[in-house]
PDB file of N, CA and C in Angstrom:
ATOM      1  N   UNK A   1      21.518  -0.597  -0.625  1.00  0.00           N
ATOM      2  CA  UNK A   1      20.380  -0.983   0.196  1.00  0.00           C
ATOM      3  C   UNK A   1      19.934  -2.377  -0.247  1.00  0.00           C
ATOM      4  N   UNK A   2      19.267  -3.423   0.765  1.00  0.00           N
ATOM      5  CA  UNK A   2      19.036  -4.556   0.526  1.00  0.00           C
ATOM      6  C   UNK A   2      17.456  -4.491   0.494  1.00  0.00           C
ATOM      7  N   UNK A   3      16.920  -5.459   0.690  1.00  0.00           N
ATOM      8  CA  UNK A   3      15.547  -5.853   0.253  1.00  0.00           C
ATOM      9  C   UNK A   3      15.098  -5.720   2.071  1.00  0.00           C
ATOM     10  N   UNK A   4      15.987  -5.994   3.044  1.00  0.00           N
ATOM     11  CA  UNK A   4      15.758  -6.109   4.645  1.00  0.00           C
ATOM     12  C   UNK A   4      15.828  -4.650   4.445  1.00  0.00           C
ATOM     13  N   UNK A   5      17.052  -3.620   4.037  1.00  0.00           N
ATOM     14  CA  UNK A   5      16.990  -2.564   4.443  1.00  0.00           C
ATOM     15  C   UNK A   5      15.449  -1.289   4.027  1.00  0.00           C
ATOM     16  N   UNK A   6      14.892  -1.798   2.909  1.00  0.00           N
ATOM     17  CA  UNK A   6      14.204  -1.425   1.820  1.00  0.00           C
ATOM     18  C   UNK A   6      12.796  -1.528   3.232  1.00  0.00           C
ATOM     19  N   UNK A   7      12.400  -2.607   3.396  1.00  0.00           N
ATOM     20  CA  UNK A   7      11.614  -2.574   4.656  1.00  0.00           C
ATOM     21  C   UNK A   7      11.798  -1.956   5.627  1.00  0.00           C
ATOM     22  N   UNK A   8      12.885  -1.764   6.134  1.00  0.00           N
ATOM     23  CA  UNK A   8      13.025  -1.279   7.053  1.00  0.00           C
ATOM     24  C   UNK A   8      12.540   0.143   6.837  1.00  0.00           C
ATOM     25  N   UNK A   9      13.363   0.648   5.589  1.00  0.00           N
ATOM     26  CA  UNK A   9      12.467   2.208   6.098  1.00  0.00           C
ATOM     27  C   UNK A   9      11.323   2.812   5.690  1.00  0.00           C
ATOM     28  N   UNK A  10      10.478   1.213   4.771  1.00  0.00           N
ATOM     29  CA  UNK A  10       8.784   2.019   4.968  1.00  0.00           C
ATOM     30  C   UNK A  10       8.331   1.476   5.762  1.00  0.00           C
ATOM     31  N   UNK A  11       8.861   1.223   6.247  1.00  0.00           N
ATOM     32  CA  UNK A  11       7.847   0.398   7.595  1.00  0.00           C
ATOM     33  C   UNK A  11       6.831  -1.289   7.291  1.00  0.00           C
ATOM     34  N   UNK A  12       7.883  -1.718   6.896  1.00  0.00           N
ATOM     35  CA  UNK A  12       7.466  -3.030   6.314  1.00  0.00           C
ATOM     36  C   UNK A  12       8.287  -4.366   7.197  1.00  0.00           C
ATOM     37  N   UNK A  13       6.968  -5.593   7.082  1.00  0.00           N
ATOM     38  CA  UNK A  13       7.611  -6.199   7.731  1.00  0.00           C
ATOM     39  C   UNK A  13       8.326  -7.441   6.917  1.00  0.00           C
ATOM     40  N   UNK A  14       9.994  -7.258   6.721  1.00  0.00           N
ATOM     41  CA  UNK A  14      10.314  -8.323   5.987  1.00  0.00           C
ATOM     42  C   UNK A  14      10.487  -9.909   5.839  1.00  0.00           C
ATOM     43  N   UNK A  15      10.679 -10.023   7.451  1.00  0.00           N
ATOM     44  CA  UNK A  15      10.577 -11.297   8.045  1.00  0.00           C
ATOM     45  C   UNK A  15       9.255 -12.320   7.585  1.00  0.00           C
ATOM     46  N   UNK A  16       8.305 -11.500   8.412  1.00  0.00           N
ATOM     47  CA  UNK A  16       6.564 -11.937   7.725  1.00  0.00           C
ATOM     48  C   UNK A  16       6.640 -12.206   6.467  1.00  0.00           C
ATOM     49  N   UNK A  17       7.158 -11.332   5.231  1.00  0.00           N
ATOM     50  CA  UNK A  17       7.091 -11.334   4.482  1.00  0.00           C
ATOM     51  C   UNK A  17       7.774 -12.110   3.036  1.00  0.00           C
ATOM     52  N   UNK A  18       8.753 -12.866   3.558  1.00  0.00           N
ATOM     53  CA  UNK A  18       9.807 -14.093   3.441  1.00  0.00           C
ATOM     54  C   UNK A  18       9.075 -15.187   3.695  1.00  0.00           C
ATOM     55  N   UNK A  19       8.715 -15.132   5.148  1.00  0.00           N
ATOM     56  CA  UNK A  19       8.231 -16.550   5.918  1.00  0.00           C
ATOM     57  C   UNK A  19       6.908 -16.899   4.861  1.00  0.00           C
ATOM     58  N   UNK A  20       5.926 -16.017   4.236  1.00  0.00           N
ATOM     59  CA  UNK A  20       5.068 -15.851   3.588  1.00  0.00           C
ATOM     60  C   UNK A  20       5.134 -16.155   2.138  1.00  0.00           C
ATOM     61  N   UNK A  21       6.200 -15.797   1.680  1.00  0.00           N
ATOM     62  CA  UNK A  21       6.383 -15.853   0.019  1.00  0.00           C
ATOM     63  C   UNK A  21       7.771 -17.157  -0.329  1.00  0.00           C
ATOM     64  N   UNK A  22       7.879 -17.542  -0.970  1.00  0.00           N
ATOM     65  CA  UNK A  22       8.712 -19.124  -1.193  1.00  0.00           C
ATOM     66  C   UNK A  22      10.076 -18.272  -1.263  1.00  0.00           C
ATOM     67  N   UNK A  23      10.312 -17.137  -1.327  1.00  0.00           N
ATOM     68  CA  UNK A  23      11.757 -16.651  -1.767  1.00  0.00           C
ATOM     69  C   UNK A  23      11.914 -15.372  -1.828  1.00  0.00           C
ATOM     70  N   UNK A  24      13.250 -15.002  -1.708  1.00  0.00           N
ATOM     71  CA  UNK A  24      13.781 -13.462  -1.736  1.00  0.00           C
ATOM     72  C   UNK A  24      13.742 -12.808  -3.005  1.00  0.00           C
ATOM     73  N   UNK A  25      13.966 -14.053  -3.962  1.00  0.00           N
ATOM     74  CA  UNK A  25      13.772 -13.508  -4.782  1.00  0.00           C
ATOM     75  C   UNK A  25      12.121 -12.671  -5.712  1.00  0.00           C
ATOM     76  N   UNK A  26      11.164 -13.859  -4.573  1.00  0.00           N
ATOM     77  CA  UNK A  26      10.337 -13.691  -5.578  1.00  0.00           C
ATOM     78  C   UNK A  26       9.479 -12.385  -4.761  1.00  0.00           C
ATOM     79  N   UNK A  27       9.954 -12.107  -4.049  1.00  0.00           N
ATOM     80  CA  UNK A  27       9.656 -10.768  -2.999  1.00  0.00           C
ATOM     81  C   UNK A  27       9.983  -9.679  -3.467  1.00  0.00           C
ATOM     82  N   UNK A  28      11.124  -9.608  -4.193  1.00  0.00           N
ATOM     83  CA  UNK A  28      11.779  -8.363  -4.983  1.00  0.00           C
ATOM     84  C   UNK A  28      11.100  -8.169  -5.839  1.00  0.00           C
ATOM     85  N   UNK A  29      10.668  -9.357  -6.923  1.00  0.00           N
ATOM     86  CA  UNK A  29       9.999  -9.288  -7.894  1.00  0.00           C
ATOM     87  C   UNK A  29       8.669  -8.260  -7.494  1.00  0.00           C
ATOM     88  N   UNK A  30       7.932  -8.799  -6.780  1.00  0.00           N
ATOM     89  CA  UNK A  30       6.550  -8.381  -6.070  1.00  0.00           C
ATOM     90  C   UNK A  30       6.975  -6.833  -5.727  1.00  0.00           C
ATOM     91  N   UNK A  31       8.004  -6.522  -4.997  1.00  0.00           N
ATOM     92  CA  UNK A  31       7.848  -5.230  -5.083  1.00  0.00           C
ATOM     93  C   UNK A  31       8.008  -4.137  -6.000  1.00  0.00           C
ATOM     94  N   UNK A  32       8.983  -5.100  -6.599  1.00  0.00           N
ATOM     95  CA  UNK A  32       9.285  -3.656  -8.028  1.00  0.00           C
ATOM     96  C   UNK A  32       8.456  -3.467  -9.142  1.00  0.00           C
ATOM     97  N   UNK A  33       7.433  -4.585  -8.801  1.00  0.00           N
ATOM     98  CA  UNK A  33       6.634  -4.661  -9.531  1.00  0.00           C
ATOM     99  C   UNK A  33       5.429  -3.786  -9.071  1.00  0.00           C
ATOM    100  N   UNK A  34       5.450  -3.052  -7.668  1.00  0.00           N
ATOM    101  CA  UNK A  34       3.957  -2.620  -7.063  1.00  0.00           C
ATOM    102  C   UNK A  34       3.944  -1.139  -7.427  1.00  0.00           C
ATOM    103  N   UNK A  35       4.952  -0.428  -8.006  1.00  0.00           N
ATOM    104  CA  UNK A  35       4.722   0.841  -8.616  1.00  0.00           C
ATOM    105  C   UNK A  35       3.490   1.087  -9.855  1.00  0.00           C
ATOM    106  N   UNK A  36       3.754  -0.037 -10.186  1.00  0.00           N
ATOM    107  CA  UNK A  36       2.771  -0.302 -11.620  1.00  0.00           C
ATOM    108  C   UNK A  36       1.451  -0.635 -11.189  1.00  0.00           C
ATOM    109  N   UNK A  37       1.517  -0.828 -10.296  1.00  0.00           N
ATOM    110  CA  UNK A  37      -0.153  -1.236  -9.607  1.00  0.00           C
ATOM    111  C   UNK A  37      -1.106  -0.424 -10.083  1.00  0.00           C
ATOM    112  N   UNK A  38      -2.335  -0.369 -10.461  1.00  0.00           N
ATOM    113  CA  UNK A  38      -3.433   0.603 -10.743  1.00  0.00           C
ATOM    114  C   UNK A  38      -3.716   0.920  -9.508  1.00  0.00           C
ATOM    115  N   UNK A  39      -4.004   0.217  -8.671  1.00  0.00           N
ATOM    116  CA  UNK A  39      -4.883   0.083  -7.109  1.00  0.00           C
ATOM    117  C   UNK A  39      -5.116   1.250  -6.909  1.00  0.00           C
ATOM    118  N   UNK A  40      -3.972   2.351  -6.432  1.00  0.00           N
ATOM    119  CA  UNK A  40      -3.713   3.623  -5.686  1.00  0.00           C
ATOM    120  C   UNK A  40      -4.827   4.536  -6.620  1.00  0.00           C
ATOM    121  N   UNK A  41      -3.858   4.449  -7.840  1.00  0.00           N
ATOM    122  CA  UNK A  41      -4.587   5.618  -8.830  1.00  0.00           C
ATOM    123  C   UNK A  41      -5.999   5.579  -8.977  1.00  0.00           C
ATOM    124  N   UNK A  42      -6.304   3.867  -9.131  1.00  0.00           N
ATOM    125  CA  UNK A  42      -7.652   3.912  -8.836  1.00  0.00           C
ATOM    126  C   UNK A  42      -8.597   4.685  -7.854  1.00  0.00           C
ATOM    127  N   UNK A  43      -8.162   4.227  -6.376  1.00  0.00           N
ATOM    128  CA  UNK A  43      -8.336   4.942  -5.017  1.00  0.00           C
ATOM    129  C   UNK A  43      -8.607   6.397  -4.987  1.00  0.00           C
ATOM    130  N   UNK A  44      -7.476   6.809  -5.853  1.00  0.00           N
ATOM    131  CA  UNK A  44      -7.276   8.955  -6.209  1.00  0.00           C
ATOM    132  C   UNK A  44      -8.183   9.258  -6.537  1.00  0.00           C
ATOM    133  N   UNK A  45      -8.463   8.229  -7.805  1.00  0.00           N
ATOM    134  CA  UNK A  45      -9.601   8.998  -8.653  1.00  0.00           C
ATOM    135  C   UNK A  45     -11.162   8.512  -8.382  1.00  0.00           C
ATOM    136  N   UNK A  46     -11.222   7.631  -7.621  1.00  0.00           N
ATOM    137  CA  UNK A  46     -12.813   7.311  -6.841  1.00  0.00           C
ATOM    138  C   UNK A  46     -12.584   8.270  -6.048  1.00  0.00           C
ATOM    139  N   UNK A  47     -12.058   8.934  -4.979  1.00  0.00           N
ATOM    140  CA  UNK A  47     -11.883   9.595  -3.799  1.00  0.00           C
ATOM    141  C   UNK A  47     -12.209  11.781  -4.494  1.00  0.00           C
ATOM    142  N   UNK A  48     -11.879  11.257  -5.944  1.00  0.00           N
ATOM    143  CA  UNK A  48     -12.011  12.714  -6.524  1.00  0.00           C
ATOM    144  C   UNK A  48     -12.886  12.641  -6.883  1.00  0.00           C
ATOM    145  N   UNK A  49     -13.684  11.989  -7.449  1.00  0.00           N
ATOM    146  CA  UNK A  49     -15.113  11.998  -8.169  1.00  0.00           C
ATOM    147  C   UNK A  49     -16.019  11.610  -6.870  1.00  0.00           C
ATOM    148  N   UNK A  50     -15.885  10.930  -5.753  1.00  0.00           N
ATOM    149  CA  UNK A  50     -16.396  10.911  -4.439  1.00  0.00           C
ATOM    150  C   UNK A  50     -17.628   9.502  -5.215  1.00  0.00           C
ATOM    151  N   UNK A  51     -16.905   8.981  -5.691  1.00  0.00           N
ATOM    152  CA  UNK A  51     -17.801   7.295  -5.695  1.00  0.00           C
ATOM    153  C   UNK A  51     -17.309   6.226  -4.564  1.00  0.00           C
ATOM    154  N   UNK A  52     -17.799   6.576  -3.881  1.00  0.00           N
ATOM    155  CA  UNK A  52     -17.254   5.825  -2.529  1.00  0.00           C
ATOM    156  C   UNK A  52     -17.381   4.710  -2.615  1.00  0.00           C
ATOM    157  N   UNK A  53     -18.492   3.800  -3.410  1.00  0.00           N
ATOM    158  CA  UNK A  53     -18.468   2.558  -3.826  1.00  0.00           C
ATOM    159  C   UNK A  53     -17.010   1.982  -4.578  1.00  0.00           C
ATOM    160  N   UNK A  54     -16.544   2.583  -5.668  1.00  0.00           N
ATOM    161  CA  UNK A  54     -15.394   2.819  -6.727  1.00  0.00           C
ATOM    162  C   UNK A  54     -14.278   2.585  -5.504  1.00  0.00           C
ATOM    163  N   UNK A  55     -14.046   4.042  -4.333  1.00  0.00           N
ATOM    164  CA  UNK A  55     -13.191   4.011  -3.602  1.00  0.00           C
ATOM    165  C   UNK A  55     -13.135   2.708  -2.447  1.00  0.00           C
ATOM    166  N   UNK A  56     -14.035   2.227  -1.731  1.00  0.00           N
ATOM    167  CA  UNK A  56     -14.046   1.341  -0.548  1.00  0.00           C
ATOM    168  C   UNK A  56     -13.490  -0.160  -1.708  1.00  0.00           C
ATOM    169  N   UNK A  57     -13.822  -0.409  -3.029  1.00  0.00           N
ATOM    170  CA  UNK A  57     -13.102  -1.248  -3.219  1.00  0.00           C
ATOM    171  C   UNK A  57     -11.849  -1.170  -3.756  1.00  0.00           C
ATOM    172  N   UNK A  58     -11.496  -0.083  -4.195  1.00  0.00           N
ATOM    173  CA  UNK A  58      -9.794   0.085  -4.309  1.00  0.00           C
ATOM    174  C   UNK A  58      -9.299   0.004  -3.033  1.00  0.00           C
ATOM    175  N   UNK A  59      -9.832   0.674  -2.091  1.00  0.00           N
ATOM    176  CA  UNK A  59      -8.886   0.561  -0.782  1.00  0.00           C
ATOM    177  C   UNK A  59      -9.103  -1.007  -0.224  1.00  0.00           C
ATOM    178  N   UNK A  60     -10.123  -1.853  -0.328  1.00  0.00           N
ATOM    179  CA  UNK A  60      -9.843  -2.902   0.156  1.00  0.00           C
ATOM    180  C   UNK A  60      -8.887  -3.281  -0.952  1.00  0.00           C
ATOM    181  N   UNK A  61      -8.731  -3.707  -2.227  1.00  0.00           N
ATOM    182  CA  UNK A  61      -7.702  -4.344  -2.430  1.00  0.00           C
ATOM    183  C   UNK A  61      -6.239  -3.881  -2.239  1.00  0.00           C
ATOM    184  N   UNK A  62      -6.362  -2.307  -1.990  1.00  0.00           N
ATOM    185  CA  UNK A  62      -4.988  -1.763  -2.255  1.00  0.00           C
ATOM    186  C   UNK A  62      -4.520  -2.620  -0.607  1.00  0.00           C
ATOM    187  N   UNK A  63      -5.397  -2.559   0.336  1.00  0.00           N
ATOM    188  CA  UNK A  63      -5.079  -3.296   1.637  1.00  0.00           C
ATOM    189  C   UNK A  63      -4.621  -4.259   1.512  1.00  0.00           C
ATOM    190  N   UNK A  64      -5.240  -5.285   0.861  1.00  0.00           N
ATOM    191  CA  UNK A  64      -4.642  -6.676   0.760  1.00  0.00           C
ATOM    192  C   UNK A  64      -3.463  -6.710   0.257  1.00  0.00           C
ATOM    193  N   UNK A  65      -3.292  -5.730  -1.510  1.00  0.00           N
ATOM    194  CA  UNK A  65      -1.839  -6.256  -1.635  1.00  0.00           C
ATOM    195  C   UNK A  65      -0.391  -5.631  -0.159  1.00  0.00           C
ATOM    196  N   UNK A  66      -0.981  -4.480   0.405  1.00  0.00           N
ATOM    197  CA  UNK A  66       0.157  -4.044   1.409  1.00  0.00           C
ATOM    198  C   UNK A  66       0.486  -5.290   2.065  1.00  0.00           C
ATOM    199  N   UNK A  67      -0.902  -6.018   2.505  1.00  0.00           N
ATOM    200  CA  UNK A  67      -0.586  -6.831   3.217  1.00  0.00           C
ATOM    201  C   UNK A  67       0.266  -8.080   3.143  1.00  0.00           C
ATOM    202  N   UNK A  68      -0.122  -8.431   1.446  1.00  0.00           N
ATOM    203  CA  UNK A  68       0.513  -9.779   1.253  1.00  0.00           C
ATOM    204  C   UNK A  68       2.097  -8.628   0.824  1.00  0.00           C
ATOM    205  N   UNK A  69       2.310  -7.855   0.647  1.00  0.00           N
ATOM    206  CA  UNK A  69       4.112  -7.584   0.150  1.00  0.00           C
ATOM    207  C   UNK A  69       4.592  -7.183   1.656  1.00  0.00           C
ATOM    208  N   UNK A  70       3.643  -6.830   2.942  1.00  0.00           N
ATOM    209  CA  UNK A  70       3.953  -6.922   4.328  1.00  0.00           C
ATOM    210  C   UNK A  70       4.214  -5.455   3.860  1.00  0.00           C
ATOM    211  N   UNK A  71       3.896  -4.408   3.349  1.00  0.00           N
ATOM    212  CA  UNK A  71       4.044  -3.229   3.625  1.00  0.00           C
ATOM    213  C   UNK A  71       3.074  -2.359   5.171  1.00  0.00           C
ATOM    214  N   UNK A  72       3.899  -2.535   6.187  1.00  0.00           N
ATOM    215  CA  UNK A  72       2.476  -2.325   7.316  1.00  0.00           C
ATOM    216  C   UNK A  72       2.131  -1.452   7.165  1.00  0.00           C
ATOM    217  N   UNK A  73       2.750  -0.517   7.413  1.00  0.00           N
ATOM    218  CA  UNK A  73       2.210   0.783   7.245  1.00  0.00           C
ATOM    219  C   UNK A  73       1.579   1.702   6.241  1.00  0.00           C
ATOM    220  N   UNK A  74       1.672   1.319   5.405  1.00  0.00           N
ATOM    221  CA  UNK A  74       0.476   1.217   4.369  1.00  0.00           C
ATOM    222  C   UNK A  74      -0.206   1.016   4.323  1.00  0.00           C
ATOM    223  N   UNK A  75      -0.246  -0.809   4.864  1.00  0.00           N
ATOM    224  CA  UNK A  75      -1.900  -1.158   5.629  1.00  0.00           C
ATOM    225  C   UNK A  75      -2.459  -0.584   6.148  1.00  0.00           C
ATOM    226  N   UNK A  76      -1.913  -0.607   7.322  1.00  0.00           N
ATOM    227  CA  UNK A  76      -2.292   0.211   8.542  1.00  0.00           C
ATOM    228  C   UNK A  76      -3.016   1.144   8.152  1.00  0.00           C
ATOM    229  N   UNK A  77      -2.657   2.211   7.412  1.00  0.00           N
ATOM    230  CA  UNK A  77      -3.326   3.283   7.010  1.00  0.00           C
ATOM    231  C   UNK A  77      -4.407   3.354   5.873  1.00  0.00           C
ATOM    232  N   UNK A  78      -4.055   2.122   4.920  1.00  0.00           N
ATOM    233  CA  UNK A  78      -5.187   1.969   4.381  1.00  0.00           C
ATOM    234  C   UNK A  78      -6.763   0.829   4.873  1.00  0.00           C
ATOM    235  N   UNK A  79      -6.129   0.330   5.961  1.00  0.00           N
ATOM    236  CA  UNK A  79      -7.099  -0.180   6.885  1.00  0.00           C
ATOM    237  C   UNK A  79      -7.967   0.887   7.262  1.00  0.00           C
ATOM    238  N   UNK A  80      -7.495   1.679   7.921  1.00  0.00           N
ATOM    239  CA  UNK A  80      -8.405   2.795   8.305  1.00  0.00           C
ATOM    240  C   UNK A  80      -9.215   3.192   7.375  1.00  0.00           C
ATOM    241  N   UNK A  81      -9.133   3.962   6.523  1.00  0.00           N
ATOM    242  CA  UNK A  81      -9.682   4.059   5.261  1.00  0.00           C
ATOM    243  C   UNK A  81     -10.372   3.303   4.759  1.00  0.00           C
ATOM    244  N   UNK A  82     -10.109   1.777   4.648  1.00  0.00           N
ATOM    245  CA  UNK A  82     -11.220   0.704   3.766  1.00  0.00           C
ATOM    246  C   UNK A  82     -12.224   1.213   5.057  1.00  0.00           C
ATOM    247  N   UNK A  83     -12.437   0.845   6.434  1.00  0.00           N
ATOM    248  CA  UNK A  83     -13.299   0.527   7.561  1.00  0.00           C
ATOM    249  C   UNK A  83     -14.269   1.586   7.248  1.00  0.00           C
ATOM    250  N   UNK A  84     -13.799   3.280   7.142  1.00  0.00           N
ATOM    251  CA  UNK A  84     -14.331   4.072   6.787  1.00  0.00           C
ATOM    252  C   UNK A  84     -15.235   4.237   5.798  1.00  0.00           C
ATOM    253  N   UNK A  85     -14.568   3.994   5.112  1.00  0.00           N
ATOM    254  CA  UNK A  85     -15.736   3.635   3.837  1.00  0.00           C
ATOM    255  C   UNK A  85     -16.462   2.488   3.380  1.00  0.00           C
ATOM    256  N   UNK A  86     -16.499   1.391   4.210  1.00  0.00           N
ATOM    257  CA  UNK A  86     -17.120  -0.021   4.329  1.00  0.00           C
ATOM    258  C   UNK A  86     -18.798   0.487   4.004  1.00  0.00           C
ATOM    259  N   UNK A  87     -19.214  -0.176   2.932  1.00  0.00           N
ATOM    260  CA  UNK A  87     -20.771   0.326   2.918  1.00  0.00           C
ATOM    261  C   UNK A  87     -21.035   1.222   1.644  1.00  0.00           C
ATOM    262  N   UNK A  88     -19.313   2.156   1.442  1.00  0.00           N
ATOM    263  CA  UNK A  88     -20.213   2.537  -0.088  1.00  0.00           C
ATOM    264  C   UNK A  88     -20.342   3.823   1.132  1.00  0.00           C
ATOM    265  N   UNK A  89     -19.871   3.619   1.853  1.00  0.00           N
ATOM    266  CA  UNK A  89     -19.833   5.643   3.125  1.00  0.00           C
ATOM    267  C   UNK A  89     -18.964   6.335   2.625  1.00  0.00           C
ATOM    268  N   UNK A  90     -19.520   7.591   2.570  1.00  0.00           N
ATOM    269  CA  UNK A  90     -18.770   9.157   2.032  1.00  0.00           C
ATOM    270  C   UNK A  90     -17.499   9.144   3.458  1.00  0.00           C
ATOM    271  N   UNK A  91     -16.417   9.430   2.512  1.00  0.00           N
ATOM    272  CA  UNK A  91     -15.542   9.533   3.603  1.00  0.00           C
ATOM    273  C   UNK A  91     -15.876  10.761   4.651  1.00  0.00           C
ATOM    274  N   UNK A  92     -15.439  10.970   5.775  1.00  0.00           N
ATOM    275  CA  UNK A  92     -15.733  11.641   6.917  1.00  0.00           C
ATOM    276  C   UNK A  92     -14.691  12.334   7.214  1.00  0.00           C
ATOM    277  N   UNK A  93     -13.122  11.354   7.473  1.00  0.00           N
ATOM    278  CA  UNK A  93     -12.391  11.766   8.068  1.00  0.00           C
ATOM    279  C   UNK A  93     -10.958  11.667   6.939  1.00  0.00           C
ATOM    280  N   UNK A  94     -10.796  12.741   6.869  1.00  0.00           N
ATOM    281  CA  UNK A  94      -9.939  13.012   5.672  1.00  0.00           C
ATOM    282  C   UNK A  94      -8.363  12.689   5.985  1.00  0.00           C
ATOM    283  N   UNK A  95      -8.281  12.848   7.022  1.00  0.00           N
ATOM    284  CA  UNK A  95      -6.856  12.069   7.805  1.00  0.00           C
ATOM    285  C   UNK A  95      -6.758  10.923   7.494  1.00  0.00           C
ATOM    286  N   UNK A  96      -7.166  10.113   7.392  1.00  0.00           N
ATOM    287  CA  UNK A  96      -7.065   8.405   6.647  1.00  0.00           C
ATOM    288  C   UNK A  96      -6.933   8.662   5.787  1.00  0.00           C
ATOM    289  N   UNK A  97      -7.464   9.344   4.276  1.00  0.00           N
ATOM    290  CA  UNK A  97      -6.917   9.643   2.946  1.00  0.00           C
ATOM    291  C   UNK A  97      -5.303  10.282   3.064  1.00  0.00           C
ATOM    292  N   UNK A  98      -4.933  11.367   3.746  1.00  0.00           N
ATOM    293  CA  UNK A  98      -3.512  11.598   4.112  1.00  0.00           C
ATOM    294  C   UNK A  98      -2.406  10.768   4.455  1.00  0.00           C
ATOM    295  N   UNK A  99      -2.669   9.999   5.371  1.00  0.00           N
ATOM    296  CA  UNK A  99      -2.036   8.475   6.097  1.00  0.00           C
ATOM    297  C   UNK A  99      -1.797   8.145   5.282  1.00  0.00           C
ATOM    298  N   UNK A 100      -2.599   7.241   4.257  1.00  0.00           N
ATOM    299  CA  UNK A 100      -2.258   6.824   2.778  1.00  0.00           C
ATOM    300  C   UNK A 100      -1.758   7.120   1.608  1.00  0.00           C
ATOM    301  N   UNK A 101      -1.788   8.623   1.392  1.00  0.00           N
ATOM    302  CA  UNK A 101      -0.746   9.398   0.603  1.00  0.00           C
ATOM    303  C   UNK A 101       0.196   8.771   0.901  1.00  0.00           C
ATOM    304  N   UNK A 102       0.564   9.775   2.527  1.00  0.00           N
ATOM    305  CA  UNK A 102       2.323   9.342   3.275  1.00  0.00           C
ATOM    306  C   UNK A 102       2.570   8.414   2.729  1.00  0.00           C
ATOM    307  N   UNK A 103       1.952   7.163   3.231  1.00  0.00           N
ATOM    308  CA  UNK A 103       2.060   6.076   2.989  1.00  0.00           C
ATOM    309  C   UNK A 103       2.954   5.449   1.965  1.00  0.00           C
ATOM    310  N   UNK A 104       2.004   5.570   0.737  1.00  0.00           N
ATOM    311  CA  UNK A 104       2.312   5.145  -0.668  1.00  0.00           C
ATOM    312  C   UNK A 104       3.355   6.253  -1.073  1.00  0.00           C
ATOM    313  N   UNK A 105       3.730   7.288  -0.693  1.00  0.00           N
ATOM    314  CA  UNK A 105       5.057   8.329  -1.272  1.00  0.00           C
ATOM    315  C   UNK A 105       6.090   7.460  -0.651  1.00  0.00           C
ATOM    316  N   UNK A 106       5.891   7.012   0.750  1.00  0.00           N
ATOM    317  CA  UNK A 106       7.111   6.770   1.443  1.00  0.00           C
ATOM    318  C   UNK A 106       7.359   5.316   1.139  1.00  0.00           C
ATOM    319  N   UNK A 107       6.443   4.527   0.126  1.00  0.00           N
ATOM    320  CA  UNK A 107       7.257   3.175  -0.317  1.00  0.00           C
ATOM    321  C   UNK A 107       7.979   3.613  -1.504  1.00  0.00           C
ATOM    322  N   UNK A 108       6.590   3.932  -2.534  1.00  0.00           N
ATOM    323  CA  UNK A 108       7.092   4.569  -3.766  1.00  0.00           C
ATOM    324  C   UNK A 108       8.867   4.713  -3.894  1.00  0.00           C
ATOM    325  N   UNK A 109       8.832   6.159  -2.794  1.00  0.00           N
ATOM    326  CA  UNK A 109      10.485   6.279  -2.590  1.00  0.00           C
ATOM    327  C   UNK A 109      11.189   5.485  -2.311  1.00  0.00           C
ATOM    328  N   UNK A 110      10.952   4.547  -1.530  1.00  0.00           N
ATOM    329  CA  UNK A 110      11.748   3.175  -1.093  1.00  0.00           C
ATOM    330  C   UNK A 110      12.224   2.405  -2.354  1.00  0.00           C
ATOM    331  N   UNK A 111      10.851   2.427  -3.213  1.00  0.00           N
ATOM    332  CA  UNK A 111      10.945   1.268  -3.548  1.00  0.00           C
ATOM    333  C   UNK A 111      12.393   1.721  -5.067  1.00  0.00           C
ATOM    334  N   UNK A 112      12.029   2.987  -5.016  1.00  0.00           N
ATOM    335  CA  UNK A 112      12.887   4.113  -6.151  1.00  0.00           C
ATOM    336  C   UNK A 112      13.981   3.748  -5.959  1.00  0.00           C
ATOM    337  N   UNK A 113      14.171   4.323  -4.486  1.00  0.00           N
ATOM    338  CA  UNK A 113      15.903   4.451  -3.848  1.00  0.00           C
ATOM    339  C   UNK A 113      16.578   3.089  -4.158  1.00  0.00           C
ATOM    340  N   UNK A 114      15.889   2.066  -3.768  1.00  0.00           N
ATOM    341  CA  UNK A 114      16.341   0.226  -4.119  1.00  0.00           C
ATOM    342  C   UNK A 114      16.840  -0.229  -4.896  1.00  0.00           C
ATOM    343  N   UNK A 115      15.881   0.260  -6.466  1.00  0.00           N
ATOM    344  CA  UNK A 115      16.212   0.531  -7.686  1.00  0.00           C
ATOM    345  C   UNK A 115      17.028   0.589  -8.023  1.00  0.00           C
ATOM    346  N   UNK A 116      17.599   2.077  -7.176  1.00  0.00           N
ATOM    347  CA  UNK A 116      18.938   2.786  -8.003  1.00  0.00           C
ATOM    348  C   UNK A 116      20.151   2.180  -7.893  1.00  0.00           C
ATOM    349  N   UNK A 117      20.371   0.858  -6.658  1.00  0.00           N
ATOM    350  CA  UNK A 117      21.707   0.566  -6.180  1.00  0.00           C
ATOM    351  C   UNK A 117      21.373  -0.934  -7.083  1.00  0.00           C
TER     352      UNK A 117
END
C-alpha cells in the first residue's frame, strides 16, 4: 500500500494534502506520527468525565489536525462534534461521538496496515 492508497481507504484527501504540505515525504512523516497524538485520548476522557469545556477543545484541535493531514472523514465527523459542543455544551447527540470513534479506528487501521508493508 502507498501513501495515495492509505487515503484512499480512510477517506482522506491526498491530493489536498500534498498540494498543502512541501512533500511526500513529509506527509508520511505527519501521519505515522498521528497515532501518538494525545488529542483523541484527550477527547475520551473529557467526554467520560463529561467536562465539555476539556472536550469542545480536544475536538477542536483533534479537527484541525484531520484537517491539516486531510483526513476528511474524520473531520467531518469531528466537525460535528466540535459545533456540538461549541460553548462548553453537554453533548446531546451521541451519534457524533460514534462518527468519531469509526472515524479514528478506521485511520488508526490504515495507518497500521501502511506500516506493515
Amino acid at each position: 500500500m502507498d501513501l495515495k492508497e492509505l487515503y484512499d481507504q480512510i477517506g482522506g484527501n491526498y491530493q489536498e494534502t500534498i498540494s498543502r504540505l512541501p512533500s511526500e515525504p513529509m506527509v508520511k512523516k505527519f501521519v505515522l506520527k498521528y497515532p501518538a497524538d494525545p488529542t483523541y485520548a484527550q477527547l475520551q476522557a473529557a467526554i467520560a468525565q463529561k467536562d465539555w469545556e476539556t472536550a469542545f477543545r480536544a475536538a477542536h484541535t483533534l479537527k484541525g489536525v484531520a484537517q491539516n493531514l486531510g483526513f476528511d472523514r474524520l473531520y467531518t465527523a469531528v466537525f460535528a462534534l466540535t459545533e456540538q459542543l461549541r460553548g462548553g455544551k453537554p453533548m446531546q447527540n451521541e451519534q457524533d461521538w460514534l462518527a468519531v470513534q469509526q472515524a479514528q479506528k478506521t485511520v488508526l487501521d490504515g495507518i497500521a496496515q501502511f506500516e506493515q508493508q
